[in-house]
PDB file of N, CA and C in Angstrom:
ATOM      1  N   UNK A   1       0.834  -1.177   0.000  1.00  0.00           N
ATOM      2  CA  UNK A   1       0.000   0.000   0.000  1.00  0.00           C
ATOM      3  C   UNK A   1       0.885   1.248   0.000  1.00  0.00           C
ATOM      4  N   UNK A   2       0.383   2.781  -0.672  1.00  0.00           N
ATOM      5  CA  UNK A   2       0.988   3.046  -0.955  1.00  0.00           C
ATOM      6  C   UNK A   2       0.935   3.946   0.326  1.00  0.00           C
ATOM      7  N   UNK A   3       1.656   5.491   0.800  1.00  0.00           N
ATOM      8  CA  UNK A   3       1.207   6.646   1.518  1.00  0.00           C
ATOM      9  C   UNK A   3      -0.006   7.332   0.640  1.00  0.00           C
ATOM     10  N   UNK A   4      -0.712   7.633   2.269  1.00  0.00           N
ATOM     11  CA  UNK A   4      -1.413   8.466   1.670  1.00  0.00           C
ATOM     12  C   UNK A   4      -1.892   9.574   2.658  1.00  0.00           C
ATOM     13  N   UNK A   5      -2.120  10.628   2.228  1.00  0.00           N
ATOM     14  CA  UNK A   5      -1.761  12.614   2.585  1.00  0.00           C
ATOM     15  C   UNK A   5      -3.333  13.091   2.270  1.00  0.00           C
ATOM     16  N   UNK A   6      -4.195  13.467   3.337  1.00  0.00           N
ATOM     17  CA  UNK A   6      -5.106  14.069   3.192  1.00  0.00           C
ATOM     18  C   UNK A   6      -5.608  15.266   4.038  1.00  0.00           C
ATOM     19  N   UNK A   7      -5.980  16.450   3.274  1.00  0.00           N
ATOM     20  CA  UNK A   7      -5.863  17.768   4.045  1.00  0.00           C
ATOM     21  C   UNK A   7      -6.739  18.246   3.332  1.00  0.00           C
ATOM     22  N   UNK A   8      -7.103  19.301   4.473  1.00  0.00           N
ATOM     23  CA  UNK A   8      -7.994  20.652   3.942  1.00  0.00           C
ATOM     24  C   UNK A   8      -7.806  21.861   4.758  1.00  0.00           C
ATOM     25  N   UNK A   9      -9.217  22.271   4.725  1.00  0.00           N
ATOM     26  CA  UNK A   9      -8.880  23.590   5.886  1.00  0.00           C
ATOM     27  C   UNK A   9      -9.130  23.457   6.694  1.00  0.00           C
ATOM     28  N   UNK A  10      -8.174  23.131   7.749  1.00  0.00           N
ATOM     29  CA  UNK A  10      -8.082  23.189   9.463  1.00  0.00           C
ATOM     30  C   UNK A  10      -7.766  21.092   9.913  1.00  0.00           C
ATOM     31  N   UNK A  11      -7.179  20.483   8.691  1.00  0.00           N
ATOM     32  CA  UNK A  11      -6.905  19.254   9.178  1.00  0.00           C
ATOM     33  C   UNK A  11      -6.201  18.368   8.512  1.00  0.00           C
ATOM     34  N   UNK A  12      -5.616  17.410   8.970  1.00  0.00           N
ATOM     35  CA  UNK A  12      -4.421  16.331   8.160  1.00  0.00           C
ATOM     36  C   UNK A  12      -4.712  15.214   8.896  1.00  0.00           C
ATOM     37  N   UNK A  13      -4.740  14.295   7.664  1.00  0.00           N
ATOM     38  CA  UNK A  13      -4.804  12.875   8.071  1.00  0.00           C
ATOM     39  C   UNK A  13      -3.861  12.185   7.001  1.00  0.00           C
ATOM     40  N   UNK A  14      -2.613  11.028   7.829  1.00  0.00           N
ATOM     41  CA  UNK A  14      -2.220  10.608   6.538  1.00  0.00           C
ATOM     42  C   UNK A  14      -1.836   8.830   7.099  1.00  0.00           C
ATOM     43  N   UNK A  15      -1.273   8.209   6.077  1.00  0.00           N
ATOM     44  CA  UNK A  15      -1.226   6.846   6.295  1.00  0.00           C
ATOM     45  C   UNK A  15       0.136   6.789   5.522  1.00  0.00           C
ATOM     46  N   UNK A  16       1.354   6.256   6.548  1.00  0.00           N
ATOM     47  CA  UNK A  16       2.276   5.669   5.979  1.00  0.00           C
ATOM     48  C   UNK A  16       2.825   4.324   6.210  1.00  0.00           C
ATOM     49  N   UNK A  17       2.608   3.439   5.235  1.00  0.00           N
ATOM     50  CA  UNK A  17       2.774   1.807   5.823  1.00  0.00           C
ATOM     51  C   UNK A  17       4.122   1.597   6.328  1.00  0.00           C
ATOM     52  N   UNK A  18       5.172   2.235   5.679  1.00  0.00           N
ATOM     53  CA  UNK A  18       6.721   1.530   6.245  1.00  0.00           C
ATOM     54  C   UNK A  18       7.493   2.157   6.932  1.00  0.00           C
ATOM     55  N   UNK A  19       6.769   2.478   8.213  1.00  0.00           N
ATOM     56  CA  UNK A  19       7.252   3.427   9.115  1.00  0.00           C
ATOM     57  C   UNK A  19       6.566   2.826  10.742  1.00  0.00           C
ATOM     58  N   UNK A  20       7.545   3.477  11.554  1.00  0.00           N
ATOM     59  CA  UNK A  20       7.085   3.034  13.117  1.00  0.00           C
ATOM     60  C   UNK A  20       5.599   3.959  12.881  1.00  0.00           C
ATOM     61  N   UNK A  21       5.683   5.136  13.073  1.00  0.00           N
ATOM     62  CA  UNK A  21       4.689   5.738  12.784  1.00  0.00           C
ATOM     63  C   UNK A  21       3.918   5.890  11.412  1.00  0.00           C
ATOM     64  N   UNK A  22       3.448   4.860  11.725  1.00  0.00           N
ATOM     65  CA  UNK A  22       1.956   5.096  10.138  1.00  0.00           C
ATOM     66  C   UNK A  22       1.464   5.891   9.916  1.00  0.00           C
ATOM     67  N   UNK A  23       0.436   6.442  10.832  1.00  0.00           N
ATOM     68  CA  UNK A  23      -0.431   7.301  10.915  1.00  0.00           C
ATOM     69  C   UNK A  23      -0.057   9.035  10.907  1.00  0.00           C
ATOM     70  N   UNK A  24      -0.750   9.959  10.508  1.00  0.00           N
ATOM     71  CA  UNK A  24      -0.788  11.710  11.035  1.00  0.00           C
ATOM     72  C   UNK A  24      -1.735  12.205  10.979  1.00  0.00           C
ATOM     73  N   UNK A  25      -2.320  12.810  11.988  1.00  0.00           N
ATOM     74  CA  UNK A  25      -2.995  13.711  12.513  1.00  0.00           C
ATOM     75  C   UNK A  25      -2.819  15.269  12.418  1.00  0.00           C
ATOM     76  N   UNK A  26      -3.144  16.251  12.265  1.00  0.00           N
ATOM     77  CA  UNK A  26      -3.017  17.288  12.570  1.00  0.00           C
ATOM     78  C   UNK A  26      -4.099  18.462  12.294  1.00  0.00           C
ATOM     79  N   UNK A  27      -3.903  19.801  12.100  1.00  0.00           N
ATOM     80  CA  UNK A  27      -4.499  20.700  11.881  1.00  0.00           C
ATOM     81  C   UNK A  27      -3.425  21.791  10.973  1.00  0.00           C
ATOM     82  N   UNK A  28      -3.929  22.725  10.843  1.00  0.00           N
ATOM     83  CA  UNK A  28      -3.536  24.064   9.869  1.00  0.00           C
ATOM     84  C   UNK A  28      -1.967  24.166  10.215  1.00  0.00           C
ATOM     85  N   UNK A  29      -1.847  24.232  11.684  1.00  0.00           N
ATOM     86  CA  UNK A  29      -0.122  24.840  12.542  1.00  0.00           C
ATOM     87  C   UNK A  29       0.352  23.205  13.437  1.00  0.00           C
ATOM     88  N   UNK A  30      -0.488  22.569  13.608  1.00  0.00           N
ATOM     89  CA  UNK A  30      -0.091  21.227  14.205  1.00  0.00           C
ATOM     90  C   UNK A  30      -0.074  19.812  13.578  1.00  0.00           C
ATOM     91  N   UNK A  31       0.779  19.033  14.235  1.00  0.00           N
ATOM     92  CA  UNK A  31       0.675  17.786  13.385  1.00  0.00           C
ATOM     93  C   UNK A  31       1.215  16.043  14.903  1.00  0.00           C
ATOM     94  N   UNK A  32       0.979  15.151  14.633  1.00  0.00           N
ATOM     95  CA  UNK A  32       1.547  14.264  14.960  1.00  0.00           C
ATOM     96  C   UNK A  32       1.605  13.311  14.587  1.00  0.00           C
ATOM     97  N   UNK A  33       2.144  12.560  15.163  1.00  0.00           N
ATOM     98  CA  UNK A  33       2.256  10.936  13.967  1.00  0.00           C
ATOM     99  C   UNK A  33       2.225   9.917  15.363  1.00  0.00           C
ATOM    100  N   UNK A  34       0.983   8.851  14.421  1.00  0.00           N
ATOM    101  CA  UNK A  34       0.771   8.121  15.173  1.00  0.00           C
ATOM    102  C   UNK A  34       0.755   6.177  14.678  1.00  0.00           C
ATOM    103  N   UNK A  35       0.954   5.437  16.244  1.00  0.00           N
ATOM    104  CA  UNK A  35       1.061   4.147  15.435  1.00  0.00           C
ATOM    105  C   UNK A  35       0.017   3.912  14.598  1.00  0.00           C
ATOM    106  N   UNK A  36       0.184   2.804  14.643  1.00  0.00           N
ATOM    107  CA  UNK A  36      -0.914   1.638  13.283  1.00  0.00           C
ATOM    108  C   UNK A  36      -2.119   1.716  14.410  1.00  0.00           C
ATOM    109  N   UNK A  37      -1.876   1.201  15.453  1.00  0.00           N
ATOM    110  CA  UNK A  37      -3.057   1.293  16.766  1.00  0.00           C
ATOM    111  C   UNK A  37      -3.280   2.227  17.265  1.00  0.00           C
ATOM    112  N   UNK A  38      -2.856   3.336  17.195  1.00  0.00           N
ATOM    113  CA  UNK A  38      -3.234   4.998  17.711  1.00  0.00           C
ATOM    114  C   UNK A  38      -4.434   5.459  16.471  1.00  0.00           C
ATOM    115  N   UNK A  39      -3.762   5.045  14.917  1.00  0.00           N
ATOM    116  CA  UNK A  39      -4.440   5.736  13.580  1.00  0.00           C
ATOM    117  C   UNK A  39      -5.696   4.882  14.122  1.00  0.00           C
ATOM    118  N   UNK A  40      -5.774   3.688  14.244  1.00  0.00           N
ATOM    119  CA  UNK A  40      -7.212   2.606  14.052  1.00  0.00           C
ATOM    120  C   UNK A  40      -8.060   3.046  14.683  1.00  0.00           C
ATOM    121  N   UNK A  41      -7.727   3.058  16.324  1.00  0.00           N
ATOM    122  CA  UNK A  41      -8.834   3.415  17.363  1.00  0.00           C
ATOM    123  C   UNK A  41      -9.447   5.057  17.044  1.00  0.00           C
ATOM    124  N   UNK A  42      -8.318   6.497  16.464  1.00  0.00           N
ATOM    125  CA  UNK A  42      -8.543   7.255  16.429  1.00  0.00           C
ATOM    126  C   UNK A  42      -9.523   7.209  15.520  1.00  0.00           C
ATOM    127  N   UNK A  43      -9.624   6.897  13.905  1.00  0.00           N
ATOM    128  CA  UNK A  43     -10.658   6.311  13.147  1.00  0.00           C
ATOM    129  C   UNK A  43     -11.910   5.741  14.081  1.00  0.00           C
ATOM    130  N   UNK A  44     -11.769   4.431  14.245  1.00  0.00           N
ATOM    131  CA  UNK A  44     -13.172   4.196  14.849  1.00  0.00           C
ATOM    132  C   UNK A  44     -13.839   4.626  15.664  1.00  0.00           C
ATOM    133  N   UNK A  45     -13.138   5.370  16.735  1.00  0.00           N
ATOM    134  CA  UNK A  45     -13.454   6.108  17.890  1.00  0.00           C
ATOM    135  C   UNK A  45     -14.545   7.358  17.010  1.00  0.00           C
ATOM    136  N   UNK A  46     -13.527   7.873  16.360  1.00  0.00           N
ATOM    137  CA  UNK A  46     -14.513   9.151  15.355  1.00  0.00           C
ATOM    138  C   UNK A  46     -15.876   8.799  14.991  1.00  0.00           C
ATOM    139  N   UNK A  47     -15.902   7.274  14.251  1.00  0.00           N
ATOM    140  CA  UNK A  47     -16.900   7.238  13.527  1.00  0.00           C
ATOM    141  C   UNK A  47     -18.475   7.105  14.565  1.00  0.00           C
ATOM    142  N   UNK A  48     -17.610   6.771  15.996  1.00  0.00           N
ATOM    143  CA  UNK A  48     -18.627   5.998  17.504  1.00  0.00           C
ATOM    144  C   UNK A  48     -19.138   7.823  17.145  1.00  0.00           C
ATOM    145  N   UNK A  49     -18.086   8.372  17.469  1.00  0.00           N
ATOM    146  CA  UNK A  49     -18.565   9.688  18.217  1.00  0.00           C
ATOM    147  C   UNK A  49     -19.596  10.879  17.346  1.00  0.00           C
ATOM    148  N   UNK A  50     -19.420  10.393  15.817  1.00  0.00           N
ATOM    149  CA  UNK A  50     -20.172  10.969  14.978  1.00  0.00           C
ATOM    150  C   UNK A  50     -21.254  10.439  14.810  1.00  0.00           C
ATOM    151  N   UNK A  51     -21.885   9.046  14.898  1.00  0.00           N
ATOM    152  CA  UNK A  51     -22.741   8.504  14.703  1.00  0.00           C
ATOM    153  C   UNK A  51     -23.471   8.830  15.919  1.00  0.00           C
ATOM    154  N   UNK A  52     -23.096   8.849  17.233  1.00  0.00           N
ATOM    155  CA  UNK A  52     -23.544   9.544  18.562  1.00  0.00           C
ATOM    156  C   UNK A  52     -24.421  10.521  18.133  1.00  0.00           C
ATOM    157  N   UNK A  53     -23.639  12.105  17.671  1.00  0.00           N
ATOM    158  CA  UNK A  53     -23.595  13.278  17.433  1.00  0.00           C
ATOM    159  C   UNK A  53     -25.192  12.761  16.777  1.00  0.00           C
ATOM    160  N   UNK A  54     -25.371  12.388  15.218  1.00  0.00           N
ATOM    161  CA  UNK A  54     -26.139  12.152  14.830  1.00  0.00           C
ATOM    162  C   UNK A  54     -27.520  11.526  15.474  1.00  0.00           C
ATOM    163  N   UNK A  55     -27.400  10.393  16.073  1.00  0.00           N
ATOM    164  CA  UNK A  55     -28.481   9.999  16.828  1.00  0.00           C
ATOM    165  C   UNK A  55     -29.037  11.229  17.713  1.00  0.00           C
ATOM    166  N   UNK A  56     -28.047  11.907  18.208  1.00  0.00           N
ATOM    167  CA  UNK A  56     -28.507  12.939  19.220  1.00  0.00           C
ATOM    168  C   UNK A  56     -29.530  14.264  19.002  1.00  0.00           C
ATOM    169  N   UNK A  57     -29.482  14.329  17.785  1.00  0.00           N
ATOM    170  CA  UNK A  57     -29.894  15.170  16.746  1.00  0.00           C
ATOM    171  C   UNK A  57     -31.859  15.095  17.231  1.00  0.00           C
ATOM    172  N   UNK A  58     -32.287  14.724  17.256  1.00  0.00           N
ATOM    173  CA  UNK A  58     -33.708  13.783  17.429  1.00  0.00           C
ATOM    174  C   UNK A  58     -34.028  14.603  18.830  1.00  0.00           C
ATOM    175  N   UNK A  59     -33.048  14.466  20.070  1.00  0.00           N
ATOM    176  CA  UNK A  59     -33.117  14.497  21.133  1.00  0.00           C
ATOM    177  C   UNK A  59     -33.205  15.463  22.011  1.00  0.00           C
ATOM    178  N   UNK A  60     -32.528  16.749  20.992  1.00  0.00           N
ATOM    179  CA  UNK A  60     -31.675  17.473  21.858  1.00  0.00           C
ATOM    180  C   UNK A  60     -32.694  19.165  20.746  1.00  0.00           C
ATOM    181  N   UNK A  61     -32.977  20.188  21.676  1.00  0.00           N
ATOM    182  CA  UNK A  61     -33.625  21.190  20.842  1.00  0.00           C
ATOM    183  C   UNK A  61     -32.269  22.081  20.372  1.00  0.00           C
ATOM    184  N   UNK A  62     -32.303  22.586  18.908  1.00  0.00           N
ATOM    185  CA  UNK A  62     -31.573  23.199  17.891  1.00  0.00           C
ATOM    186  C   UNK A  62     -30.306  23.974  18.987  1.00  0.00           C
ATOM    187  N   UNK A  63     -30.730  24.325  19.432  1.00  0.00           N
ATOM    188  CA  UNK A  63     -29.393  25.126  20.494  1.00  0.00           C
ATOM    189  C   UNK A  63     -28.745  24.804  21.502  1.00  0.00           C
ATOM    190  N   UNK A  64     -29.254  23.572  21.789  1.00  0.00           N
ATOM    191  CA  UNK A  64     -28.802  23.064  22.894  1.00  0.00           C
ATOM    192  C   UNK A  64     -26.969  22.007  22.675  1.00  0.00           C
ATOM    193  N   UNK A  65     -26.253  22.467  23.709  1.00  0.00           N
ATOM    194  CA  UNK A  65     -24.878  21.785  23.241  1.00  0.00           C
ATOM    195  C   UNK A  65     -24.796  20.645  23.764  1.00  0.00           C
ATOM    196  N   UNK A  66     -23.968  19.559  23.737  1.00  0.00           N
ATOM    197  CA  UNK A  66     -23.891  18.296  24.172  1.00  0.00           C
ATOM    198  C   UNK A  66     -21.984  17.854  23.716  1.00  0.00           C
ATOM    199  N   UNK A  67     -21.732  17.360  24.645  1.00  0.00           N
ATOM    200  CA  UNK A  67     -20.133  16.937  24.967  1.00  0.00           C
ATOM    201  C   UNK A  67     -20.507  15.316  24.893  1.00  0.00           C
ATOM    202  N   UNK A  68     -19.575  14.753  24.019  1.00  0.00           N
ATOM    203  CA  UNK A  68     -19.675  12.939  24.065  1.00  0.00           C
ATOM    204  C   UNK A  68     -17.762  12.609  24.160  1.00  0.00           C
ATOM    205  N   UNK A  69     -17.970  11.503  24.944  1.00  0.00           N
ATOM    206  CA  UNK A  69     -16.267  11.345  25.105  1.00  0.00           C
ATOM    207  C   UNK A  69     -16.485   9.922  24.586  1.00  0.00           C
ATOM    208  N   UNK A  70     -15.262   9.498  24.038  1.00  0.00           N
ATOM    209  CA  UNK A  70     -14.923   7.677  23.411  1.00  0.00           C
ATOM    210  C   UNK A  70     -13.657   7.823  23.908  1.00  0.00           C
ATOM    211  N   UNK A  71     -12.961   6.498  24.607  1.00  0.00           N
ATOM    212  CA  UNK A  71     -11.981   6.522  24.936  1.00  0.00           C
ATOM    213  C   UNK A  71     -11.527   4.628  24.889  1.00  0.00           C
ATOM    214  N   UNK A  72     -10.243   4.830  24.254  1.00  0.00           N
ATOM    215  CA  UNK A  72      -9.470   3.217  24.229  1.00  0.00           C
ATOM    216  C   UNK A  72      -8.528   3.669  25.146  1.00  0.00           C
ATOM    217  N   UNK A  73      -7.510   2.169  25.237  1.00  0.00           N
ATOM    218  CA  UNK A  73      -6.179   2.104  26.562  1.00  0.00           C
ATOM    219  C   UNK A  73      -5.167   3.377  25.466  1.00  0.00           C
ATOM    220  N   UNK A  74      -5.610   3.554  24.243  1.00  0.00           N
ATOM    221  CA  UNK A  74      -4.666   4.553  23.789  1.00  0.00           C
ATOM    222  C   UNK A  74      -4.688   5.438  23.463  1.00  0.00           C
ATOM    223  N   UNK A  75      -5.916   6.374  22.945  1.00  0.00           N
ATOM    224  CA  UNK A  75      -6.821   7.503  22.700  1.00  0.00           C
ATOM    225  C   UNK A  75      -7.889   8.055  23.840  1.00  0.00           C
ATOM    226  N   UNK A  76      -7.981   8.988  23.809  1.00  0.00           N
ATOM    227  CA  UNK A  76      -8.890   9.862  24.645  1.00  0.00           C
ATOM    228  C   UNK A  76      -9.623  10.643  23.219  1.00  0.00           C
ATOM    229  N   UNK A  77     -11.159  11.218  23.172  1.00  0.00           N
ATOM    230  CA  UNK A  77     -11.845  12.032  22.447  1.00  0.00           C
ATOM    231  C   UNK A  77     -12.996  12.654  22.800  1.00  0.00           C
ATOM    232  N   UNK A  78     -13.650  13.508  22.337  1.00  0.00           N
ATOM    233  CA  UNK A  78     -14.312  14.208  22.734  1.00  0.00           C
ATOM    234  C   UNK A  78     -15.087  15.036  21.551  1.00  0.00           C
ATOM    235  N   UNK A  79     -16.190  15.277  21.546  1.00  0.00           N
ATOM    236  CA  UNK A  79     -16.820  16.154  20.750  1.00  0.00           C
ATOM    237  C   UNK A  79     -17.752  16.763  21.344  1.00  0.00           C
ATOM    238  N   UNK A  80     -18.139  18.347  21.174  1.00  0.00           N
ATOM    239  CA  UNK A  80     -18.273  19.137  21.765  1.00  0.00           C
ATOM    240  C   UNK A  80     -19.294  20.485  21.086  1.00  0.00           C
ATOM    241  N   UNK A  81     -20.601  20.551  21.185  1.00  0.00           N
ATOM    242  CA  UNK A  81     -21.078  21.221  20.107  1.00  0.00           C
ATOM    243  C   UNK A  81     -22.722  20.977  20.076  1.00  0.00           C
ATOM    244  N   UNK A  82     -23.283  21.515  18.674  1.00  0.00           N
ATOM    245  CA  UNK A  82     -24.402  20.699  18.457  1.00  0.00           C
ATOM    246  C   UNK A  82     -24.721  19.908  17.970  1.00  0.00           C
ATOM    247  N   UNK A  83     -25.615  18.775  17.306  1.00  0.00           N
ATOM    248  CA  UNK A  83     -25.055  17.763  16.380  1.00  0.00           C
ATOM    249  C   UNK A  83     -24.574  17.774  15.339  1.00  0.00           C
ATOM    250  N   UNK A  84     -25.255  19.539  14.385  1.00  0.00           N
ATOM    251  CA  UNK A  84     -24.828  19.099  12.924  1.00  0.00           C
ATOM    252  C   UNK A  84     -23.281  20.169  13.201  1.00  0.00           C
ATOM    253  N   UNK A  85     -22.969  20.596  13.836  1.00  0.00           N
ATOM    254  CA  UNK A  85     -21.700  21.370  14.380  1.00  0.00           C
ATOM    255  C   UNK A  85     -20.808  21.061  15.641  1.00  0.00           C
ATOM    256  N   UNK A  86     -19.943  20.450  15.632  1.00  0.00           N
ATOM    257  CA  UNK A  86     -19.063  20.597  16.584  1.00  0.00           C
ATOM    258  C   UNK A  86     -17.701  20.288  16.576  1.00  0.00           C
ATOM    259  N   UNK A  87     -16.818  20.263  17.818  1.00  0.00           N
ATOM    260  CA  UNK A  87     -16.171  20.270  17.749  1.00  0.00           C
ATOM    261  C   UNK A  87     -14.952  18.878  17.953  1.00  0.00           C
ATOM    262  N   UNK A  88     -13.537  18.555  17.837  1.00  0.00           N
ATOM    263  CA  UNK A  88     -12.722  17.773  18.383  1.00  0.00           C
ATOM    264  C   UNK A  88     -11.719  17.758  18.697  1.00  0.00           C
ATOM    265  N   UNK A  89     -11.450  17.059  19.553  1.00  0.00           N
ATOM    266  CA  UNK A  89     -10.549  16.832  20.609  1.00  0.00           C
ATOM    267  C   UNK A  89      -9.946  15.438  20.519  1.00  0.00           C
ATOM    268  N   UNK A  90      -8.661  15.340  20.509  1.00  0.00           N
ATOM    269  CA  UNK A  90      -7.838  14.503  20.921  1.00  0.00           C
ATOM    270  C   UNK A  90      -6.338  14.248  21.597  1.00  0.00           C
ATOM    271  N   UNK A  91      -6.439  13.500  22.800  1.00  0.00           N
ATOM    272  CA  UNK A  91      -4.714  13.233  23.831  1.00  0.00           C
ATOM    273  C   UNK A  91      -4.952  11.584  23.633  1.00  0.00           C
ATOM    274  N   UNK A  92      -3.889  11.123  23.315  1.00  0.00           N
ATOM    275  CA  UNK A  92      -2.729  10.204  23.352  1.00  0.00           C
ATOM    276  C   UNK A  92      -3.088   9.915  24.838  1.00  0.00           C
ATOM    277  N   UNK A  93      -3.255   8.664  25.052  1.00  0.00           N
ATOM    278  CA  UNK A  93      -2.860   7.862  26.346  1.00  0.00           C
ATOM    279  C   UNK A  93      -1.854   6.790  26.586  1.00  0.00           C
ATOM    280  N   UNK A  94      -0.984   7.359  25.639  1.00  0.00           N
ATOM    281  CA  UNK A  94       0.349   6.477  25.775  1.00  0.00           C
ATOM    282  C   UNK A  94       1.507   7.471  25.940  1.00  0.00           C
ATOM    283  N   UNK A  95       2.511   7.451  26.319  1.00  0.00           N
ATOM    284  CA  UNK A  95       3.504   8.316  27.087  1.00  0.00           C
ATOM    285  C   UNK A  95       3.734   9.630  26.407  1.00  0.00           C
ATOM    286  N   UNK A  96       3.349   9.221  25.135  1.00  0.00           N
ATOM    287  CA  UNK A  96       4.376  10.576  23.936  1.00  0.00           C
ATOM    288  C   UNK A  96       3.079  12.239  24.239  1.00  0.00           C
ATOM    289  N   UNK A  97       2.645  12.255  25.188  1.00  0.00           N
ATOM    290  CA  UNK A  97       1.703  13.417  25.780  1.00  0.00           C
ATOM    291  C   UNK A  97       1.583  14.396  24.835  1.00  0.00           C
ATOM    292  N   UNK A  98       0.914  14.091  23.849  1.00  0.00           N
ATOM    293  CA  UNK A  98       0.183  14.496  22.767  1.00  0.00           C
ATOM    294  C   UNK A  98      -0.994  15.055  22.461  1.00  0.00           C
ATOM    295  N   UNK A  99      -1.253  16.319  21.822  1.00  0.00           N
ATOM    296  CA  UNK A  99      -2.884  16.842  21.906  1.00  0.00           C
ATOM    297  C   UNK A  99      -3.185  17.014  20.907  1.00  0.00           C
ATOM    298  N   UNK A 100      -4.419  17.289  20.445  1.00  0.00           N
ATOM    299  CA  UNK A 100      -4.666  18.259  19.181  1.00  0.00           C
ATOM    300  C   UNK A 100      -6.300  18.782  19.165  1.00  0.00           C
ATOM    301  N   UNK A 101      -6.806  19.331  18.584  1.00  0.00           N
ATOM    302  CA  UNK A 101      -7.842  19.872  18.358  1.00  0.00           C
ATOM    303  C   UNK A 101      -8.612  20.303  17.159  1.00  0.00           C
ATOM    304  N   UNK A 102      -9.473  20.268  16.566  1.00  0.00           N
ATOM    305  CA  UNK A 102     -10.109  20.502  15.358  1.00  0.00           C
ATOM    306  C   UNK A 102     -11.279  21.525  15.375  1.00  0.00           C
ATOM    307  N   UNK A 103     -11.801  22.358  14.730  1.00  0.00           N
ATOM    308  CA  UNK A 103     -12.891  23.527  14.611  1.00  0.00           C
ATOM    309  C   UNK A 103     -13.853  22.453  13.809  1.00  0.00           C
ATOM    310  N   UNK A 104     -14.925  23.287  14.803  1.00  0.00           N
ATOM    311  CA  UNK A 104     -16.625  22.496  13.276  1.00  0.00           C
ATOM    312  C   UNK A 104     -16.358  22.689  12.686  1.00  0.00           C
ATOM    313  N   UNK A 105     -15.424  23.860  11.953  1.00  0.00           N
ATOM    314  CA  UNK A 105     -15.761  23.667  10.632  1.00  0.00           C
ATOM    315  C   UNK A 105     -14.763  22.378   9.852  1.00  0.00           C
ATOM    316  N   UNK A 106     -14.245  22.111  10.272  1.00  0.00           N
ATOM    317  CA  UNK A 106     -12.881  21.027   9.787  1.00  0.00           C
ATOM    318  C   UNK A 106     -13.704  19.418  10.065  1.00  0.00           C
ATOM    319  N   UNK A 107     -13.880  19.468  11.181  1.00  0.00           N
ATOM    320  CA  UNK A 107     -15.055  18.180  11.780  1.00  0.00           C
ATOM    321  C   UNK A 107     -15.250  17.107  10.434  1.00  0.00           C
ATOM    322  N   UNK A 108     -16.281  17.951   9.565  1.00  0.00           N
ATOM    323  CA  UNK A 108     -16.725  17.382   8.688  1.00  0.00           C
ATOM    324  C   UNK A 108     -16.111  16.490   7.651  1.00  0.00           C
ATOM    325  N   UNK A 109     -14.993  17.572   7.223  1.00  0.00           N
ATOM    326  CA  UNK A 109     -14.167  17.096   6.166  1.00  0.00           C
ATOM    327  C   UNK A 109     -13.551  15.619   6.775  1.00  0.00           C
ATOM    328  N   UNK A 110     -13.330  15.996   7.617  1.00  0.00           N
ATOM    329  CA  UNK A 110     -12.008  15.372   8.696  1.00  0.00           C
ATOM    330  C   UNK A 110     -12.471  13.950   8.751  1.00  0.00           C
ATOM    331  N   UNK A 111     -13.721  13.820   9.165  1.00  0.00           N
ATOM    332  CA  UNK A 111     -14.641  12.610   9.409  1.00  0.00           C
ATOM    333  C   UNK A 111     -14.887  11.938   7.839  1.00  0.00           C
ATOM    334  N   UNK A 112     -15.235  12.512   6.908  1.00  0.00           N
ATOM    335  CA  UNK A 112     -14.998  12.403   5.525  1.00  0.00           C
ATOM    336  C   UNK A 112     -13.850  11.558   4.690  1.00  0.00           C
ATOM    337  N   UNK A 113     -12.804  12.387   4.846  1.00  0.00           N
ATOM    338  CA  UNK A 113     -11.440  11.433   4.902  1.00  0.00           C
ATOM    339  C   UNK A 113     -11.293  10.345   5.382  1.00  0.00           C
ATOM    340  N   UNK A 114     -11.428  10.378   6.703  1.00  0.00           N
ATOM    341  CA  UNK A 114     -11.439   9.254   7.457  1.00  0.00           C
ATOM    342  C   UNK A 114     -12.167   7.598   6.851  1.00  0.00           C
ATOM    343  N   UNK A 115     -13.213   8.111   6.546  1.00  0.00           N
ATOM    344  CA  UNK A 115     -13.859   6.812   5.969  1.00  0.00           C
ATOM    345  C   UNK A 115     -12.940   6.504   5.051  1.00  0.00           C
ATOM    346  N   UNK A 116     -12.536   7.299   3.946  1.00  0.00           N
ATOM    347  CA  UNK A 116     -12.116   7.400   2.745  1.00  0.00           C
ATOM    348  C   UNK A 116     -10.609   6.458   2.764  1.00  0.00           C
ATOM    349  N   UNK A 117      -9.896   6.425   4.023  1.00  0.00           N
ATOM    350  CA  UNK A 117      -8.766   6.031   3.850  1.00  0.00           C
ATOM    351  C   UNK A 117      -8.830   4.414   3.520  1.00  0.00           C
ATOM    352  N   UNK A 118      -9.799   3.386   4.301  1.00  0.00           N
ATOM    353  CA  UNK A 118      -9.843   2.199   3.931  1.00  0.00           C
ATOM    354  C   UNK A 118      -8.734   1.629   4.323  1.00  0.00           C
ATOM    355  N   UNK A 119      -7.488   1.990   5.751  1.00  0.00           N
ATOM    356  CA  UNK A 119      -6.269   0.908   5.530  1.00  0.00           C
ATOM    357  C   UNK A 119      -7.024   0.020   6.626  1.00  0.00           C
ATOM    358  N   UNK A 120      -7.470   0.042   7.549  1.00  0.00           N
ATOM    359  CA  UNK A 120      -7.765  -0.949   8.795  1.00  0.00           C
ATOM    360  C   UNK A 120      -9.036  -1.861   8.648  1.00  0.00           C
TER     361      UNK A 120
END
């Protein structure tokens, strides 16, 4: 498989197979690189926390905000917002004490990509 580099405005996601670090994360000014098991959970974790977001939609009146956390032994997350807007959050729960953060407006794309990559 080959690398692969995906960005827009306000986010980076990439996949590199022949490397300790596979995975990258980032935003506009930030970036990190993460294992094969940091990229996976961060992926699925997203897709828990968007599909959440969505269900919540039904539940919750137009203005009202709502915080959802997903967490593995190696990711921490968080989204933060209303359903069809919000925000994300992610720390590393493995030593390399790592953060990052994403704007609604990036959210979307971001989650977008994500499906799109297909390595796990």
């Amino acid at each position: 498989m080959q690398k692969v580099l995906k960005s827009g405005a306000g986010w980076r996601i990439g996949w590199r197979p022949q490397s300790e670090y596979q995975g990258l994360v980032g935003g506009d000014d930030w970036a990190f690189e993460l294992t094969s098991e940091e990229l996976t959970d961060f992926c699925r974790l997203l897709g828990q926390l968007a599909a959440n977001m969505r269900s919540m939609q039904a539940e919750l009146m137009d203005e009202e905000n709502i915080a959802c956390e997903a967490e593995s032994d190696l990711v921490w997350m968080q989204v933060e917002g209303v359903p069809s807007k919000y925000t994300l959050r992610l720390i590393l729960n493995t030593g390399r004490s790592c953060e990052g953060n994403w704007t609604a407006d990036a959210v979307p794309d971001l989650i977008a990509a994500v499906d799109s990559l297909k390595f796990f």
